[in-house]
Protein backbone atom coordinates (compact mmCIF):
# COMPACT_ATOMS: atom_id res chain seq x y z
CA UNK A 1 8.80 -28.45 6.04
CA UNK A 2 7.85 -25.54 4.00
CA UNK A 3 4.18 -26.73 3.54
CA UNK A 4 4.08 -26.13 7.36
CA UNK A 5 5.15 -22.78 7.81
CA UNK A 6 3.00 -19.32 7.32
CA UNK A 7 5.68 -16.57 7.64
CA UNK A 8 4.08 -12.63 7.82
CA UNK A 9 5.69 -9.44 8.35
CA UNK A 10 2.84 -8.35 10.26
CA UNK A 11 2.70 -8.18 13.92
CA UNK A 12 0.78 -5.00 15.51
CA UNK A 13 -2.38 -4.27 13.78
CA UNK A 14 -3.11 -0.93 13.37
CA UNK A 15 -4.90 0.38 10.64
CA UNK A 16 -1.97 1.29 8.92
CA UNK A 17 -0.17 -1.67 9.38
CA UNK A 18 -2.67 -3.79 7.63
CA UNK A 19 -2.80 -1.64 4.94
CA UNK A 20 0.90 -1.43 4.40
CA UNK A 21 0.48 -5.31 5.34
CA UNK A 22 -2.17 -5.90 2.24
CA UNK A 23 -0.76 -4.09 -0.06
CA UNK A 24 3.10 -5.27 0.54
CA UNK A 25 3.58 -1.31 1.03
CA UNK A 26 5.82 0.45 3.74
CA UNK A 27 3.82 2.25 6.66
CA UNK A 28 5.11 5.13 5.55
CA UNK A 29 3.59 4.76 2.17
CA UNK A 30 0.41 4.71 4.34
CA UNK A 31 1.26 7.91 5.76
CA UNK A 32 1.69 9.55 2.02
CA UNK A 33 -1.23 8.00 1.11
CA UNK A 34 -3.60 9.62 3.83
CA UNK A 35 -2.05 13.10 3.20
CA UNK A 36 -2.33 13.12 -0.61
CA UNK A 37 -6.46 11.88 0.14
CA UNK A 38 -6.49 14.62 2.52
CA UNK A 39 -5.08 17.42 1.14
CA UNK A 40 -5.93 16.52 -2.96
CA UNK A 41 -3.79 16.64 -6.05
CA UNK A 42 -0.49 17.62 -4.90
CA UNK A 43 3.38 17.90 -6.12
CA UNK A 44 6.27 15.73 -4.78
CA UNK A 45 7.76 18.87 -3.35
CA UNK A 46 4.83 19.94 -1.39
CA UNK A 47 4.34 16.23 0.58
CA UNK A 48 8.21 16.60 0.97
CA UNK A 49 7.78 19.67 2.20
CA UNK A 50 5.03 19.19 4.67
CA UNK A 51 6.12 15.90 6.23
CA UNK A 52 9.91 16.95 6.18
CA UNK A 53 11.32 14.34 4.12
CA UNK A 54 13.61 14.94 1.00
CA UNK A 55 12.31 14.49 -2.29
CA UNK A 56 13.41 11.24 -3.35
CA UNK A 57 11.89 9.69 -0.22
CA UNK A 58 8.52 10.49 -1.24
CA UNK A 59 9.12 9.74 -4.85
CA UNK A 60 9.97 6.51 -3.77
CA UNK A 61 7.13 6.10 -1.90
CA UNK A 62 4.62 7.68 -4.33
CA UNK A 63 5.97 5.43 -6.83
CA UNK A 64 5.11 2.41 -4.59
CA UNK A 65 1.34 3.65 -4.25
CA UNK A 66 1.11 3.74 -8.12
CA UNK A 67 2.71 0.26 -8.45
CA UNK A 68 -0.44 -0.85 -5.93
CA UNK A 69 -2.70 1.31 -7.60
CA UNK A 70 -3.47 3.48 -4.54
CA UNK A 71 -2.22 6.77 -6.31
CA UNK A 72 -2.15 7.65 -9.81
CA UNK A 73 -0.51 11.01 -11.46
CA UNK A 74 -1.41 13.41 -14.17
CA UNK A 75 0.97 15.37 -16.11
CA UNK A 76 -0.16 19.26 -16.17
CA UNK A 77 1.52 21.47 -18.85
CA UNK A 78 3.47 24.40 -18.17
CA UNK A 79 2.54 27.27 -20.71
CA UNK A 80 5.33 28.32 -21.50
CA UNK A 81 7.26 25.01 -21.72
CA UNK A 82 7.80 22.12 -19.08
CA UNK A 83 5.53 20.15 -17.07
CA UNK A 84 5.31 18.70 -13.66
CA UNK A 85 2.84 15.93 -12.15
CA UNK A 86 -0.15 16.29 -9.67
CA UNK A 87 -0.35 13.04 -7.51
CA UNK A 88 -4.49 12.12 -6.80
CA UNK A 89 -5.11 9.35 -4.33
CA UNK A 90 -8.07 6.92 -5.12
CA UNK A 91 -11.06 7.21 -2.77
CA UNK A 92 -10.97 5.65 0.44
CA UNK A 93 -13.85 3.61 0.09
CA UNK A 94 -12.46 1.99 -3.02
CA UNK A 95 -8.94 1.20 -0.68
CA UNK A 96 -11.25 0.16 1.93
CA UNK A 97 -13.21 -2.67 -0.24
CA UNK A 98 -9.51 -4.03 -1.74
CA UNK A 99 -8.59 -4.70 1.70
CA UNK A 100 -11.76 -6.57 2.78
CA UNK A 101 -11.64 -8.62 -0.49
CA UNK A 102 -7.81 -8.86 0.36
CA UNK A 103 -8.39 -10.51 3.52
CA UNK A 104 -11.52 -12.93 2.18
CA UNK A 105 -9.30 -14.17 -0.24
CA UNK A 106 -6.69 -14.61 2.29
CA UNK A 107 -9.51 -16.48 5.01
CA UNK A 108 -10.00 -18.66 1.82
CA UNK A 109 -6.47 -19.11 0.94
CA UNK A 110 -5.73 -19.91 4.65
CA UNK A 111 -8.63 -22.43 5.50
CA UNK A 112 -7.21 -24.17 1.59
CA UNK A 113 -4.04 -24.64 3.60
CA UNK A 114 -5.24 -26.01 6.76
CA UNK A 115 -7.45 -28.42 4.30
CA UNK A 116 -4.34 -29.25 2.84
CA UNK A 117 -2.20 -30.18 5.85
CA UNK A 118 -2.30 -33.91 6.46
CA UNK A 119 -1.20 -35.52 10.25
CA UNK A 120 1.86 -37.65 8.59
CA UNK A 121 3.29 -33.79 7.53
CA UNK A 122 3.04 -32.44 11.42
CA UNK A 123 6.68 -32.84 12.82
CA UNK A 124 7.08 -33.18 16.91
C-alpha cells in the first residue's frame, strides 16, 4: 500500500546533505553554492575553474540553484559589445530559515500522515 510507505533519498545527514535533501538539489549544488557565498559574484568560468570541473557542469548546477532560488544572476554589459553574467548567492541566513520552515512543514506533514494511518491499512 502506497499510503504506507515514506520513501527519501536521504540517508547520512550532513549539513550538506539536508540541504541538497530540502531543496531536491545535488550535493554538489551545495558545494557551488558555498563557494559562490564565499567568494561573491562570480562567472561560470571562474567556479569551473577553481573546483576543476568543465563548464557545463557548473552551468548545470548553477542553473539548479536558480530554479530553488538559492542563486540568482545579473547580466553586466560589456562596453564595447557583449555581456556575460555574475552569479550572487542569497545570504545564508535566508537559506538557513527555508530549511527550518522546510522541515516544520515536513514534522507537520509527517505527524498528518501518521494521523491518517488507520490499523485495518497496517499489513503483517
Amino acid at each position: 500500500m502506497t499510503k504506507l510507505t515514506l520513501k527519501t533519498p536521504c540517508t547520512t545527514w550532513t549539513f550538506d546533505n539536508l540541504m541538497a535533501c530540502i531543496f531536491g538539489i545535488k550535493v554538489f549544488d551545495v558545494k557551488v553554492y558555498f563557494y559562490i557565498l564565499k567568494y561573491g559574484p562570480t562567472k561560470i568560468t571562474d567556479i569551473a575553474e577553481k573546483l576543476k570541473r568543465n563548464r557545463s557542469t557548473i552551468q548545470r548546477s548553477v542553473q539548479n540553484l536558480m530554479n530553488v532560488g538559492l542563486v540568482y544572476r545579473k547580466q553586466v554589459n560589456i562596453k564595447d559589445g557583449g555581456y556575460f553574467y555574475l552569479y550572487y548567492a542569497i545570504p545564508f541566513e535566508e537559506v538557513k530559515e527555508r530549511m527550518k520552515k522546510s522541515i516544520e512543514d515536513w514534522c507537520k506533514n509527517m505527524k498528518n500522515w501518521i494521523d491518517s494511518i488507520n490499523i485495518e491499512e497496517v499489513e503483517l
